[in-house]
Protein backbone atom coordinates (compact mmCIF):
# COMPACT_ATOMS: atom_id res chain seq x y z
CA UNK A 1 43.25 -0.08 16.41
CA UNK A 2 41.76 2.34 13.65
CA UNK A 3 44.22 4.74 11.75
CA UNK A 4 43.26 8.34 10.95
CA UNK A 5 41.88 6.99 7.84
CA UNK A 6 39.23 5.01 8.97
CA UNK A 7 38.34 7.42 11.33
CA UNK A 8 38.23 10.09 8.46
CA UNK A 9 36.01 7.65 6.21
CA UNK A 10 33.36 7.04 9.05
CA UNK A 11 33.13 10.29 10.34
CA UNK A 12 32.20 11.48 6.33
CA UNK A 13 29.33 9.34 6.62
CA UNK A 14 27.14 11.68 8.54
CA UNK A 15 28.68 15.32 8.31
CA UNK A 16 25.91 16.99 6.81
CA UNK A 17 23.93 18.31 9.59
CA UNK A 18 24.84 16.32 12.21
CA UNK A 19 26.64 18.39 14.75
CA UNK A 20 27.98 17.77 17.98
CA UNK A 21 26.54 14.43 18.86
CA UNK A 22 27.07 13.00 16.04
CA UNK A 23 30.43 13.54 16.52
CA UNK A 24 30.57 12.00 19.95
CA UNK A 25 29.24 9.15 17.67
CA UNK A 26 32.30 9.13 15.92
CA UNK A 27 34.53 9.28 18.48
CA UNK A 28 32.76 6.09 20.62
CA UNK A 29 33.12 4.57 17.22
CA UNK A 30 37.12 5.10 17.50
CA UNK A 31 37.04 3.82 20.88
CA UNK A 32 35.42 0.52 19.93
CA UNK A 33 37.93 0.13 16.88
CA UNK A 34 40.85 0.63 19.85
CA UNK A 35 39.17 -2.46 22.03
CA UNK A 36 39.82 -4.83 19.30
CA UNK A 37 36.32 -5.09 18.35
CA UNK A 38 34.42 -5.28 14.77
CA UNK A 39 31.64 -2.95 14.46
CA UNK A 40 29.80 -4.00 12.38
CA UNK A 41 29.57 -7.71 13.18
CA UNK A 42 28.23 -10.82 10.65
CA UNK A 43 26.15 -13.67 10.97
CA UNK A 44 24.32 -14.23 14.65
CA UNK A 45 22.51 -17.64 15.12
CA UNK A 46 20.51 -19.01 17.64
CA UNK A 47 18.36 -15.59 18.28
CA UNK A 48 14.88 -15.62 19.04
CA UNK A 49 12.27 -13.17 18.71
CA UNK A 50 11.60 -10.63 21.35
CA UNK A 51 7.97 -11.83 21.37
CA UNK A 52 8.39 -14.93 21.58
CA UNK A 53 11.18 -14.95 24.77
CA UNK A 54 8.08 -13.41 26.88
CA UNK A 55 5.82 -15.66 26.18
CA UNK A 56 7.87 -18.65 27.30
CA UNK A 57 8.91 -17.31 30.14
CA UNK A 58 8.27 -19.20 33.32
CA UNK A 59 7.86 -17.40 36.58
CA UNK A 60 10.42 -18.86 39.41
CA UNK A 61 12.81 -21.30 36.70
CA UNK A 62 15.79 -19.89 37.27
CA UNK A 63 17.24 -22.36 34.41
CA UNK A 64 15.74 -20.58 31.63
CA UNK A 65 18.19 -19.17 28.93
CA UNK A 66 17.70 -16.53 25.95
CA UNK A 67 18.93 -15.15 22.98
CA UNK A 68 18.12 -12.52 20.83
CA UNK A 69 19.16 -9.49 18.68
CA UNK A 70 17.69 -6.39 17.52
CA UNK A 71 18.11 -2.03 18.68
CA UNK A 72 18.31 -0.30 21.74
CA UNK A 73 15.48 2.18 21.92
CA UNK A 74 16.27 3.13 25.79
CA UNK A 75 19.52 3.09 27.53
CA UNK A 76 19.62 3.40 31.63
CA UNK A 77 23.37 3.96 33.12
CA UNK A 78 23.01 3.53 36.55
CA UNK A 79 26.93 3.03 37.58
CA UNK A 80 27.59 -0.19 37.41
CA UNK A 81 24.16 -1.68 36.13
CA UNK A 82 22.73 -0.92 32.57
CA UNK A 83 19.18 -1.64 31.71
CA UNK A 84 18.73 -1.59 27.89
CA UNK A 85 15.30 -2.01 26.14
CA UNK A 86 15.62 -3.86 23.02
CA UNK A 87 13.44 -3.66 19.90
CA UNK A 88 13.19 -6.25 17.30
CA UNK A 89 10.02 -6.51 14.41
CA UNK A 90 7.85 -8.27 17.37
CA UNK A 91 7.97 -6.49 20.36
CA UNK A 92 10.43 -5.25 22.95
CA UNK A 93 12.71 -6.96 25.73
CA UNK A 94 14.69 -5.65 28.32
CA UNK A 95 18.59 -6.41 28.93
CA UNK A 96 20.29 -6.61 31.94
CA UNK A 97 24.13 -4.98 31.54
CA UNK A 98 26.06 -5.87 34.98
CA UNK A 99 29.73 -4.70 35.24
CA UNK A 100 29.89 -7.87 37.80
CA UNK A 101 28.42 -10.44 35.14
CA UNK A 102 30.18 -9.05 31.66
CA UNK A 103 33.82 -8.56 33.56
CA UNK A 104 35.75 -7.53 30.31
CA UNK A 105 32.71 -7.02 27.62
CA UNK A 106 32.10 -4.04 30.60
CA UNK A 107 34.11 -1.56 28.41
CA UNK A 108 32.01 -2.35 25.57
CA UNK A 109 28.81 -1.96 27.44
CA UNK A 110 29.66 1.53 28.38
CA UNK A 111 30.18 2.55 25.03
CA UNK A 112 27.26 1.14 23.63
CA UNK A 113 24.47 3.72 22.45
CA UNK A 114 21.16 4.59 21.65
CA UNK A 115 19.97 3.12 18.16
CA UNK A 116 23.16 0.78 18.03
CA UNK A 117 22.05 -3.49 17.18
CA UNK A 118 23.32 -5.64 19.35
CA UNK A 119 23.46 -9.54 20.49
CA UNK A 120 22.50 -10.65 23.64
CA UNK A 121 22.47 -13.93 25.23
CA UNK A 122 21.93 -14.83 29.16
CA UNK A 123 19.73 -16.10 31.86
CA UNK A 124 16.11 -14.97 31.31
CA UNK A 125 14.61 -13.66 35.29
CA UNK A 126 12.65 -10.70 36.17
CA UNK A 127 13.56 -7.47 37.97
CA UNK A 128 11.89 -6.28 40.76
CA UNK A 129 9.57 -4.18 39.37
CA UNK A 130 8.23 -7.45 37.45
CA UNK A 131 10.37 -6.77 33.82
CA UNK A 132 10.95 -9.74 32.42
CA UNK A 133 14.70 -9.16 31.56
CA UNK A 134 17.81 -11.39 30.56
CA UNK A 135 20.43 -10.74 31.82
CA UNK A 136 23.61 -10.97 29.51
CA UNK A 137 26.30 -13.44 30.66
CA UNK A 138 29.94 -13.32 29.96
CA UNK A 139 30.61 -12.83 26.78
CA UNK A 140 27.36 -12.71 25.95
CA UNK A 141 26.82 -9.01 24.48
CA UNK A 142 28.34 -8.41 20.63
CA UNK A 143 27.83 -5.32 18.90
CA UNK A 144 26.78 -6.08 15.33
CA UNK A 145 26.16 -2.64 13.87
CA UNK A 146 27.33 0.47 15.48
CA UNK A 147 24.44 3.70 15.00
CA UNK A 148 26.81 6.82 13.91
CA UNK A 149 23.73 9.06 13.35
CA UNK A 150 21.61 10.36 16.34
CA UNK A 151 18.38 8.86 16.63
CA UNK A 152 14.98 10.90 17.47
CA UNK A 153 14.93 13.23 20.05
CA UNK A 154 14.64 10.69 23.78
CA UNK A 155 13.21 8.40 21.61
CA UNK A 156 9.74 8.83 21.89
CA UNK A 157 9.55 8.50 17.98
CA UNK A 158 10.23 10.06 14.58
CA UNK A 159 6.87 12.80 14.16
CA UNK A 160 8.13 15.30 11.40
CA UNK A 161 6.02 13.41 8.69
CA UNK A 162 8.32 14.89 5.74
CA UNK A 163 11.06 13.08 7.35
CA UNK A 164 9.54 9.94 8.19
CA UNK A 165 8.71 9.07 4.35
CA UNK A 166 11.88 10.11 3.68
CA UNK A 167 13.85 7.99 6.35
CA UNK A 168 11.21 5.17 6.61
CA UNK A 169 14.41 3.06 7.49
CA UNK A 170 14.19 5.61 11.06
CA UNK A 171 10.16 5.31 10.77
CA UNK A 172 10.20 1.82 11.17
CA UNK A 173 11.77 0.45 14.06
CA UNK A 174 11.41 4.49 15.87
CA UNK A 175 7.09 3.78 15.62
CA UNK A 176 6.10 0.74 16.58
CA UNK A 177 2.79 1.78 15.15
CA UNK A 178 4.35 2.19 11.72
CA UNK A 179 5.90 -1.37 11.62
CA UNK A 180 2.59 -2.87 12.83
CA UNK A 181 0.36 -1.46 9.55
CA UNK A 182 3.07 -2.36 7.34
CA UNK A 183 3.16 -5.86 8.82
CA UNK A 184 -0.52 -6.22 8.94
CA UNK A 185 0.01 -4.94 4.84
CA UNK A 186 1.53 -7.85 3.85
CA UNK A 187 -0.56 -10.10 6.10
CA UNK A 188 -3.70 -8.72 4.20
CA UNK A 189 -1.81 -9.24 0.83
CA UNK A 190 -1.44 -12.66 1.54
CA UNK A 191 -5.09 -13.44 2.68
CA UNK A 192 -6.35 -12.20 -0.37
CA UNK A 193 -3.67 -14.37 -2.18
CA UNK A 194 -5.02 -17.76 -0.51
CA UNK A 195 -8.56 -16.84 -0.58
CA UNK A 196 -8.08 -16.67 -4.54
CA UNK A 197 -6.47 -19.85 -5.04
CA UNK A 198 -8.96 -21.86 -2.52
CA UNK A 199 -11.74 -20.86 -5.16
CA UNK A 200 -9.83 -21.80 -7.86
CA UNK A 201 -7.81 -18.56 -9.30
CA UNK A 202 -4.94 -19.23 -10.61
CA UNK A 203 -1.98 -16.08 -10.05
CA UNK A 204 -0.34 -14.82 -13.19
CA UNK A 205 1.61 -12.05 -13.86
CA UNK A 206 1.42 -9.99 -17.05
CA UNK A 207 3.89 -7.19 -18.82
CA UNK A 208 4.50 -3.92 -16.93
CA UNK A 209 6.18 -2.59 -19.79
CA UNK A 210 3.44 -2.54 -22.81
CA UNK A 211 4.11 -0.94 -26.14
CA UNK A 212 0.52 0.49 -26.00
CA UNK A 213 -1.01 2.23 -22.80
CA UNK A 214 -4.38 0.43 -22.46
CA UNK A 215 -6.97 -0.40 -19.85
CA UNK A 216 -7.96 2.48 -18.61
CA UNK A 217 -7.78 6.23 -19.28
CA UNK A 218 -4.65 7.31 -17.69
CA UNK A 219 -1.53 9.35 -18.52
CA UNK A 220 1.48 7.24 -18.79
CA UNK A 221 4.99 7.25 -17.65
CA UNK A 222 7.14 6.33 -21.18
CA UNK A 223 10.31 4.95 -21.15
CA UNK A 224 12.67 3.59 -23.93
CA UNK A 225 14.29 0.35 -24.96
CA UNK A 226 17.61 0.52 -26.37
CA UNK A 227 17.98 -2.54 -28.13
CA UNK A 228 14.86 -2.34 -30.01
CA UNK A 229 14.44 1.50 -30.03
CA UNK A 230 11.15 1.23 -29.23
CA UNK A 231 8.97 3.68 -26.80
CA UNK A 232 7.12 1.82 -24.19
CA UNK A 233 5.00 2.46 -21.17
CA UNK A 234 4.93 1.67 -18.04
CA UNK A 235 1.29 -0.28 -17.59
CA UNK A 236 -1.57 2.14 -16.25
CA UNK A 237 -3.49 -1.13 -16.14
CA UNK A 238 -3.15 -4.89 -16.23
CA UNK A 239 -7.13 -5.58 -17.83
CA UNK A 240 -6.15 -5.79 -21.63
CA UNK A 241 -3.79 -9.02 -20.72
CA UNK A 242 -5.40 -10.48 -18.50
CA UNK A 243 -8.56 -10.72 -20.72
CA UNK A 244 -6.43 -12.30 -23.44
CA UNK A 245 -5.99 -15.15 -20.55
CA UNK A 246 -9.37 -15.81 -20.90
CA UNK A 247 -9.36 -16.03 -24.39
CA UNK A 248 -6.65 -18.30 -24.34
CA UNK A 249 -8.79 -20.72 -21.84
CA UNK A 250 -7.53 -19.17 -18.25
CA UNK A 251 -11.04 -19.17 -16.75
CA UNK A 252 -10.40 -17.90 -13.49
CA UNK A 253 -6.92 -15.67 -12.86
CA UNK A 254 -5.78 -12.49 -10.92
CA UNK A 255 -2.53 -10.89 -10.23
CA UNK A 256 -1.72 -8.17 -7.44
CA UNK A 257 1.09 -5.96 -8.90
CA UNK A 258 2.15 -2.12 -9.82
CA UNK A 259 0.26 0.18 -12.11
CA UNK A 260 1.17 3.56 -12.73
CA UNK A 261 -0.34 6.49 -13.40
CA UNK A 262 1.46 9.91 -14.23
CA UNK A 263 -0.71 11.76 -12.65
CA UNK A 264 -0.58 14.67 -9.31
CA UNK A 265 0.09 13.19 -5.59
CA UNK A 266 -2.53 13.29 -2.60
CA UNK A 267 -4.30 11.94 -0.14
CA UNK A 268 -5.55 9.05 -2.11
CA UNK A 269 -3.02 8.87 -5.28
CA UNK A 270 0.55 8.01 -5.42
CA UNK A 271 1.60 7.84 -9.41
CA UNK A 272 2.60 4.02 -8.47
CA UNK A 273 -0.01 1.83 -6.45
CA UNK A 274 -0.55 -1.72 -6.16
CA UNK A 275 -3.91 -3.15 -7.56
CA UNK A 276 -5.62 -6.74 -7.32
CA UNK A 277 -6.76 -7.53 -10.64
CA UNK A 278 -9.36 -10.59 -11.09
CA UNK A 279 -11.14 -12.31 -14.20
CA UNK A 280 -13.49 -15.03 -13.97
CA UNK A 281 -15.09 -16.56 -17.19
CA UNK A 282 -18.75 -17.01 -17.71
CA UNK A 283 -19.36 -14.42 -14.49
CA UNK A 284 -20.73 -10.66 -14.52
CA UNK A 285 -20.48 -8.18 -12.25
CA UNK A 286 -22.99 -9.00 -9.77
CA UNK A 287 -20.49 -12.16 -9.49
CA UNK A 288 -17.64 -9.58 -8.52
CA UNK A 289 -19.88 -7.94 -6.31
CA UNK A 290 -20.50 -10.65 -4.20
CA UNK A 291 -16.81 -11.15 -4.74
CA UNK A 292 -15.57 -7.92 -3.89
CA UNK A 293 -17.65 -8.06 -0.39
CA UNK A 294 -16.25 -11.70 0.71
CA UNK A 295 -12.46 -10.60 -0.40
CA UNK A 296 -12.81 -7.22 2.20
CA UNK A 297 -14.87 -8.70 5.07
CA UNK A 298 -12.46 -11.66 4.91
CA UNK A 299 -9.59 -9.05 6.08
CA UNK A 300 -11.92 -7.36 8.15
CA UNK A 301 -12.65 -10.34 10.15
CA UNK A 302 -8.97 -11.24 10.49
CA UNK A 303 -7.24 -8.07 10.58
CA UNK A 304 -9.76 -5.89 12.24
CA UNK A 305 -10.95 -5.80 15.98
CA UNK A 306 -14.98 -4.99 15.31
CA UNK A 307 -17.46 -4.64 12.40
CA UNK A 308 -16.81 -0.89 13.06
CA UNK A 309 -13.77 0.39 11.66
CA UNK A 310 -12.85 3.84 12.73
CA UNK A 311 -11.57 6.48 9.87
CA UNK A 312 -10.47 9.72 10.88
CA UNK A 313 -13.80 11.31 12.03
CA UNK A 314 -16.20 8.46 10.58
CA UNK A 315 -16.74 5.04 11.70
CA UNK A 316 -17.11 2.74 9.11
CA UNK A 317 -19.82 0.05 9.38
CA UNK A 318 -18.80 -3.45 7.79
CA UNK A 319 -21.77 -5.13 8.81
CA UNK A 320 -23.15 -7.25 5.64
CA UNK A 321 -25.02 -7.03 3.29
CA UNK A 322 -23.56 -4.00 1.56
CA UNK A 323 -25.54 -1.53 0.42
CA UNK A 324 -26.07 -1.75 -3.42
CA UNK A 325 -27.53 1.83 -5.22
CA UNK A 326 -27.81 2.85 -8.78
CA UNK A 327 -25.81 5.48 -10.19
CA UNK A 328 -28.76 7.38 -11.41
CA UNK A 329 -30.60 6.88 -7.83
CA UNK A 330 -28.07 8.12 -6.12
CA UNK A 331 -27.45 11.54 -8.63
CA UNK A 332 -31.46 12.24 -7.74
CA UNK A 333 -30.74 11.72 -4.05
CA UNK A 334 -27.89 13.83 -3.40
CA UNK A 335 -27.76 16.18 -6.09
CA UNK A 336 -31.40 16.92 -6.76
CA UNK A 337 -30.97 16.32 -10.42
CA UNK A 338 -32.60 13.29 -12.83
CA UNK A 339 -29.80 12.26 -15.02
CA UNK A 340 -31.59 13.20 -18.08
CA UNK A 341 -31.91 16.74 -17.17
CA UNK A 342 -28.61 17.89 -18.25
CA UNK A 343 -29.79 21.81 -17.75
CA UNK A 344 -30.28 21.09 -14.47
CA UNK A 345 -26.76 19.57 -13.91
CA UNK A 346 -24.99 21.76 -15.59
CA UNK A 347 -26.70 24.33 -13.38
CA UNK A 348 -25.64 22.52 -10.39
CA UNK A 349 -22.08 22.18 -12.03
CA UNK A 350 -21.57 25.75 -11.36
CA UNK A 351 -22.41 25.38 -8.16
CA UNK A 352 -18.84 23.66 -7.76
CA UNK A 353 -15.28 24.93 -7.75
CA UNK A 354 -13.64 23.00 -10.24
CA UNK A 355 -16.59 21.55 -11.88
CA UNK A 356 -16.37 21.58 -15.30
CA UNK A 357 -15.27 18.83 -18.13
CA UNK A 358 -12.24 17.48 -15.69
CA UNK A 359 -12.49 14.04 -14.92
CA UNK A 360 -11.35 12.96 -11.01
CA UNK A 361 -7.21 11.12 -11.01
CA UNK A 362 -7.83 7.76 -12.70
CA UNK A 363 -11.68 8.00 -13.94
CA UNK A 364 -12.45 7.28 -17.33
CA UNK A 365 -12.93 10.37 -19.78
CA UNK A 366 -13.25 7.91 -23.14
CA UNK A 367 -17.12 7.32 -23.96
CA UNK A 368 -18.64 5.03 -26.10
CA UNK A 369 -20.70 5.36 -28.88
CA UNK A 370 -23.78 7.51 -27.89
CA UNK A 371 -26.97 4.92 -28.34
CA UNK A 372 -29.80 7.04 -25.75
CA UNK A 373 -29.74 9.47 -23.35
CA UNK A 374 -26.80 12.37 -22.49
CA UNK A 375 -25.64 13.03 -26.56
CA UNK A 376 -22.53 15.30 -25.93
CA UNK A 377 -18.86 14.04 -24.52
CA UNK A 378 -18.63 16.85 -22.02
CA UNK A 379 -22.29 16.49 -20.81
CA UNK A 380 -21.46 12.87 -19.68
CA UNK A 381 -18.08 14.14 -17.84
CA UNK A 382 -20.37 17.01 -16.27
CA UNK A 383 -22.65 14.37 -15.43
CA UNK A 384 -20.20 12.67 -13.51
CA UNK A 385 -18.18 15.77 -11.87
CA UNK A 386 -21.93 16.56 -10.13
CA UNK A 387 -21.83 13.01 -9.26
CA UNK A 388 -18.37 12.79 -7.67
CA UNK A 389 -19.00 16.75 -6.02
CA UNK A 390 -22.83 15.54 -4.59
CA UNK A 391 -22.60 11.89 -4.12
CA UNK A 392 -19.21 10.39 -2.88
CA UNK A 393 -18.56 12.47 0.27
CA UNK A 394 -22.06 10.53 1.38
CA UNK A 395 -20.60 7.10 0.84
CA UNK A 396 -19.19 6.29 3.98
CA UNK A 397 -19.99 2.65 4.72
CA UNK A 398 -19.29 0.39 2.52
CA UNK A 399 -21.77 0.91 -0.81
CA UNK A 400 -21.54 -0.67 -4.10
CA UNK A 401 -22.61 2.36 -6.65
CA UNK A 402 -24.02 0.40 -9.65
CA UNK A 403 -25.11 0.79 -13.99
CA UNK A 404 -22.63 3.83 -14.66
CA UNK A 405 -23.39 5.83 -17.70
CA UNK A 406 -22.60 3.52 -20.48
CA UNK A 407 -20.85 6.42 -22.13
CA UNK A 408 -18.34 5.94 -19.22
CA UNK A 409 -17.69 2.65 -19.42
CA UNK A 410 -16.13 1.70 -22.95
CA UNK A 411 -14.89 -1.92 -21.71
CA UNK A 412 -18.20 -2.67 -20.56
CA UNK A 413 -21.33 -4.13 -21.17
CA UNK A 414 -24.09 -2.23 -21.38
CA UNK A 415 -27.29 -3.49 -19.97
CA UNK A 416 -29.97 -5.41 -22.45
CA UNK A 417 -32.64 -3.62 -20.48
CA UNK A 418 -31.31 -0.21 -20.66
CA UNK A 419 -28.28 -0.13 -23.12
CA UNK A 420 -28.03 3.93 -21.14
CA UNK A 421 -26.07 2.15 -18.66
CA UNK A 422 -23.21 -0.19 -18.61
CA UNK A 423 -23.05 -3.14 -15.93
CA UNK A 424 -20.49 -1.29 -14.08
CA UNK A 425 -20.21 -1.08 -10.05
CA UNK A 426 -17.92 0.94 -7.76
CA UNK A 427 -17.47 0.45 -4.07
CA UNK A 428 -17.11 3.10 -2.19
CA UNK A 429 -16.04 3.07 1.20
CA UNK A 430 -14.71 6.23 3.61
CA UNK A 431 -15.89 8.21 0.82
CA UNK A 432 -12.86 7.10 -1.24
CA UNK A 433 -13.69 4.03 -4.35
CA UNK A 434 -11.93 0.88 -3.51
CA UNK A 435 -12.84 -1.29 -6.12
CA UNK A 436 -13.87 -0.79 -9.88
CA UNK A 437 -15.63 -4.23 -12.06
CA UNK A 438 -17.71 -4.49 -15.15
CA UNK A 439 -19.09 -7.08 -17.05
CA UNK A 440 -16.83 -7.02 -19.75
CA UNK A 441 -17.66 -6.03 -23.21
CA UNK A 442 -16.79 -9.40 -25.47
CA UNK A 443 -18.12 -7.91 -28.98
CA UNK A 444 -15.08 -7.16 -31.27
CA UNK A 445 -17.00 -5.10 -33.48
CA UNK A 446 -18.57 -2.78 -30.43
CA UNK A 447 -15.14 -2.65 -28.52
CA UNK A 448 -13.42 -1.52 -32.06
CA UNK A 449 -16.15 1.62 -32.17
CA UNK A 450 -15.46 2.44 -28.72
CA UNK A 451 -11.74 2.45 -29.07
CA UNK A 452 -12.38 4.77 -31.68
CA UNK A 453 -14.68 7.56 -29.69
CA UNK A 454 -12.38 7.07 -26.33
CA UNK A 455 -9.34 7.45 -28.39
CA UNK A 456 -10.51 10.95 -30.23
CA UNK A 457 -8.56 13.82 -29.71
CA UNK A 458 -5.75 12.52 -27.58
CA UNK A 459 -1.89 12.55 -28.14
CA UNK A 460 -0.88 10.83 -31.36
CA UNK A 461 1.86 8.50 -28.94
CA UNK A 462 -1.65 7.50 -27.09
CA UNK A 463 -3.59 7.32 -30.06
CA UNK A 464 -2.84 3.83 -30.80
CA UNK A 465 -5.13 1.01 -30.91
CA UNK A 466 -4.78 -2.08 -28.97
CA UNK A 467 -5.39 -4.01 -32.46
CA UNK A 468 -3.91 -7.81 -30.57
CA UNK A 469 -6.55 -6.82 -28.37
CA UNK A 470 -9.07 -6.48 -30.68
CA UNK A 471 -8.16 -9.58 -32.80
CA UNK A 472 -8.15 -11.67 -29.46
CA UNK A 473 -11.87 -10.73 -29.20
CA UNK A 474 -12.36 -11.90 -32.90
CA UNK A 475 -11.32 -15.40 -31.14
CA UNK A 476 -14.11 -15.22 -28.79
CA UNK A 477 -13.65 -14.21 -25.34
CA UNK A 478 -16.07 -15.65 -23.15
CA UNK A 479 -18.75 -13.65 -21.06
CA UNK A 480 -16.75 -12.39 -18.05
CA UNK A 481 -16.60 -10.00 -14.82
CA UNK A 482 -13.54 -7.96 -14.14
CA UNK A 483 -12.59 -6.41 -11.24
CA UNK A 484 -9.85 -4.41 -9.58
CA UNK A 485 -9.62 -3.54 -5.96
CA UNK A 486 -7.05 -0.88 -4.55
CA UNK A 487 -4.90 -2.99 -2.03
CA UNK A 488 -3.43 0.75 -0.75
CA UNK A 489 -6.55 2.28 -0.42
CA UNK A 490 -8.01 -0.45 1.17
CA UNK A 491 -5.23 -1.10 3.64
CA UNK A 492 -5.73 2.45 4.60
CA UNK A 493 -9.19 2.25 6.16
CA UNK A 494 -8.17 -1.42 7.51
CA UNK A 495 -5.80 0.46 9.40
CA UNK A 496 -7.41 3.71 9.82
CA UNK A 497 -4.44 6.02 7.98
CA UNK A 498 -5.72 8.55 6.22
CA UNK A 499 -2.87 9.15 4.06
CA UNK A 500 -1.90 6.73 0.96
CA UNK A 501 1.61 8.03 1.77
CA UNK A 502 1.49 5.73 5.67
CA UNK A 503 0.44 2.37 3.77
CA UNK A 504 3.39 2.75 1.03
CA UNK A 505 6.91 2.00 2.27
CA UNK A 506 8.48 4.21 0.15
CA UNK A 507 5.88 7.01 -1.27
CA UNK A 508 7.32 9.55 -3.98
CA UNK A 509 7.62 12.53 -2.87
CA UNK A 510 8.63 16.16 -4.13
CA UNK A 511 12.61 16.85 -4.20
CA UNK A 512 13.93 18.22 -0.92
């Protein structure tokens, strides 16, 4: 029987804001406590998945027994029959409750709730509607963790979207939907995984803490170790590492992990997002290309009903090849303007809100050393503010944008035939990039001068050079193509959510 002191400590637990039926809640809780029986119950073997219950069942064998464990999402008190739909991660099943079959478990039946996880066990039949049902023997039905706060309104889901990132432990098993994408997440996570190591990657995993901020241009989160009072930040890119790989003889290696990026939230960004990384010696980046495209129709094929993925108002076309355009081609097409006619993109600049020497969240604003072509800093960034303001909203199937402005590009290689352009590519796809590669610049002595012209101007804390770097080139890295593809973004138009915010698990968001 509970004392006033547990009843005290678990009616605490949900007092802010939760009102009259919570408080019923409570008071069911009490009653439980006064039957003798645990709450919050332990271990529970021999359950099976919801899923997997219906598709065994046979029609007419009345011999057929079941077992499983998850929530009630619907409750039906009819007197002295209770039909309970339960949800586990694969699916739903319905429970029979009979005051005639439970006999002294009745009492606990009665009390049990929506959102409450229980145990059932019992012969597996159908009703007459044609549910298939079990229905839960004699001391078949145990409570294992009673629900003290009130679930969504007749639960027909969680929809405030505020709330459901912030109680994605509601989201989950209230939206069916919502457990589906994240499942089909990990599913695409691990595709990628054993497509990489059946042609011959090997997975590594490199620092997240890095005493210089490197691989791309990117404000930093810092943080502090106490032991060695040293300043460190958190990586805004894996690329400087895993190049030393191949250096050290690692010919073909990739890692999906965390970067992070202190930069502002939306649609697209969240300040930590999880990137595929991959490096493969004696490649370029039409290697990655062709890369890139088997990699995302792979997880079409598997995780997608049709070549046609829709996306919000658009509907994506997957069908291959992929459309491969220049950077420059595709300025002239969309904005009007040749890329060596800076007057006329500055003119069109102004055409733009916002347009102006602002790079886009996570572009490169470093440049290389000026060898042909656009000769100032901001000309290049207006360059590519008409490109992003003109161009992107156009890319809506799947289009690899290709030879960025070498000045962009200062861990690339610039192309022998044109050294104005770097062999760089971007995908786009839904008008948002997915993937990023180059052909990676291998030449100490040129990487050293374009440290030096990305670097000018910033912080002093950012200032530093990645010398290690540097003298890892001096070993000889070998010719290579890099690439990094956006496993959030690209999960998002896999699944059609148009918010980075539905594909993360736990998004940051602004303080309530």
């Amino acid at each position: 029987m509970a004392n006033s002191e547990d009843k005290g400590r678990d009616s605490s637990l949900c007092s802010e804001g939760q009102g009259k039926l919570e408080a019923q809640r409570q008071e069911k809780l009490s009653r439980i406590r006064q039957l003798g029986i645990e709450p919050y119950g332990g271990r529970y073997e021999g359950a099976e998945q919801a899923a997997d219950i219906k598709r065994r069942f046979k029609d007419g064998d009345e011999t057929q027994q079941a077992k499983c464990a998850g929530r009630i999402v619907l409750l039906r008190d009819i007197g002295k029959l209770i039909f309970v739909t339960l949800r586990d991660w694969s699916g739903t099943i319905q429970l029979g409750l009979s005051k005639k079959l439970l006999d002294e478990q009745w009492q606990l039946a009665k009390l049990l709730e929506l959102g409450d996880i229980i145990g059932a066990a019992g012969q597996l039949g159908k009703t007459k509607t044609g549910e298939i049902t079990i229905w839960v023997a004699k001391d078949g039905l145990c409570l294992l963790s009673k629900c003290l706060c009130q679930p969504p309104e007749k639960f027909h889901g969680l929809s405030d979207i505020d709330q459901r990132f912030r109680q994605r432990f509601v989201d989950l098993w209230a939206n069916p939907e919502v457990m589906e994408r994240f499942k089909k997440r990990s599913a695409v996570i691990a595709s990628i995984r054993e497509f990489l190591k059946s042609k011959g990657f090997l997975e590594v995993e490199t620092p997240m803490m890095q005493t210089i901020a490197g691989g791309a241009a990117a404000k930093p989160f810092v943080t502090h170790h106490n032991s060695l009072d040293l300043d460190l930040f958190l990586r805004i890119s894996p690329e400087l590492f895993l190049k030393r790989l191949l250096v050290g003889g690692m010919e073909k290696v990739f890692e999906i992990n965390r970067n992070f990026r202190n930069e502002g939230l939306s649609r697209q960004h969240n300040p930590e997002f999880t990137m595929l990384e991959v490096y493969q010696a004696y490649g370029d980046y039409n290697v990655m290309m062709d890369l890139t495209e088997e990699i995302i129709w792979l997880c079409v094929e598997k995780y997608c009903t049709d070549k046609h993925v829709q996306f919000g108002e658009f509907t994506v076309d997957f069908s291959r090849p992929w459309r491969r355009a220049k950077y420059a081609e595709l300025l002239k097409e969309y904005s009007g303007c040749d890329i060596d006619d800076i007057e006329a993109i500055r003119a069109k600049a102004k055409e733009f809100v916002g347009a102006g020497t602002q790079t886009r969240p996570g572009q490169p604003h470093g440049v290389a050393p000026t060898r042909a072509g656009i000769d100032d800093m901001d000309d290049v960034v207006v360059v590519n503010e008409v490109f992003g303001a003109t161009v992107e909203d156009n890319l809506v199937d799947p289009t690899f944008v290709i030879d960025y402005p070498a000045e962009l590009c200062p861990l690339a290689r610039r192309r022998k035939d044109n050294p104005k352009f770097a062999e760089r590519f971007e995908l786009f796809i839904a008008r948002m990039e997915l993937a990023n590669a180059y052909t990676e610049l291998n030449d100490p002595a040129e990487q050293y001068e374009n440290f030096l012209v990305q670097l000018r101007g910033q912080e002093e804390s950012l200032t530093k050079m990645d010398r290690n770097y540097l003298t890892a080139l001096k070993y000889g890295m070998p010719p290579a193509g890099g690439l990094g593809i956006g496993i959030d973004r690209l999960v998002m138009v896999l699944t059609g959510a148009l918010s980075i915010r539905e594909v993360i698990l736990f998004p940051l968001l602004k303080r309530k």
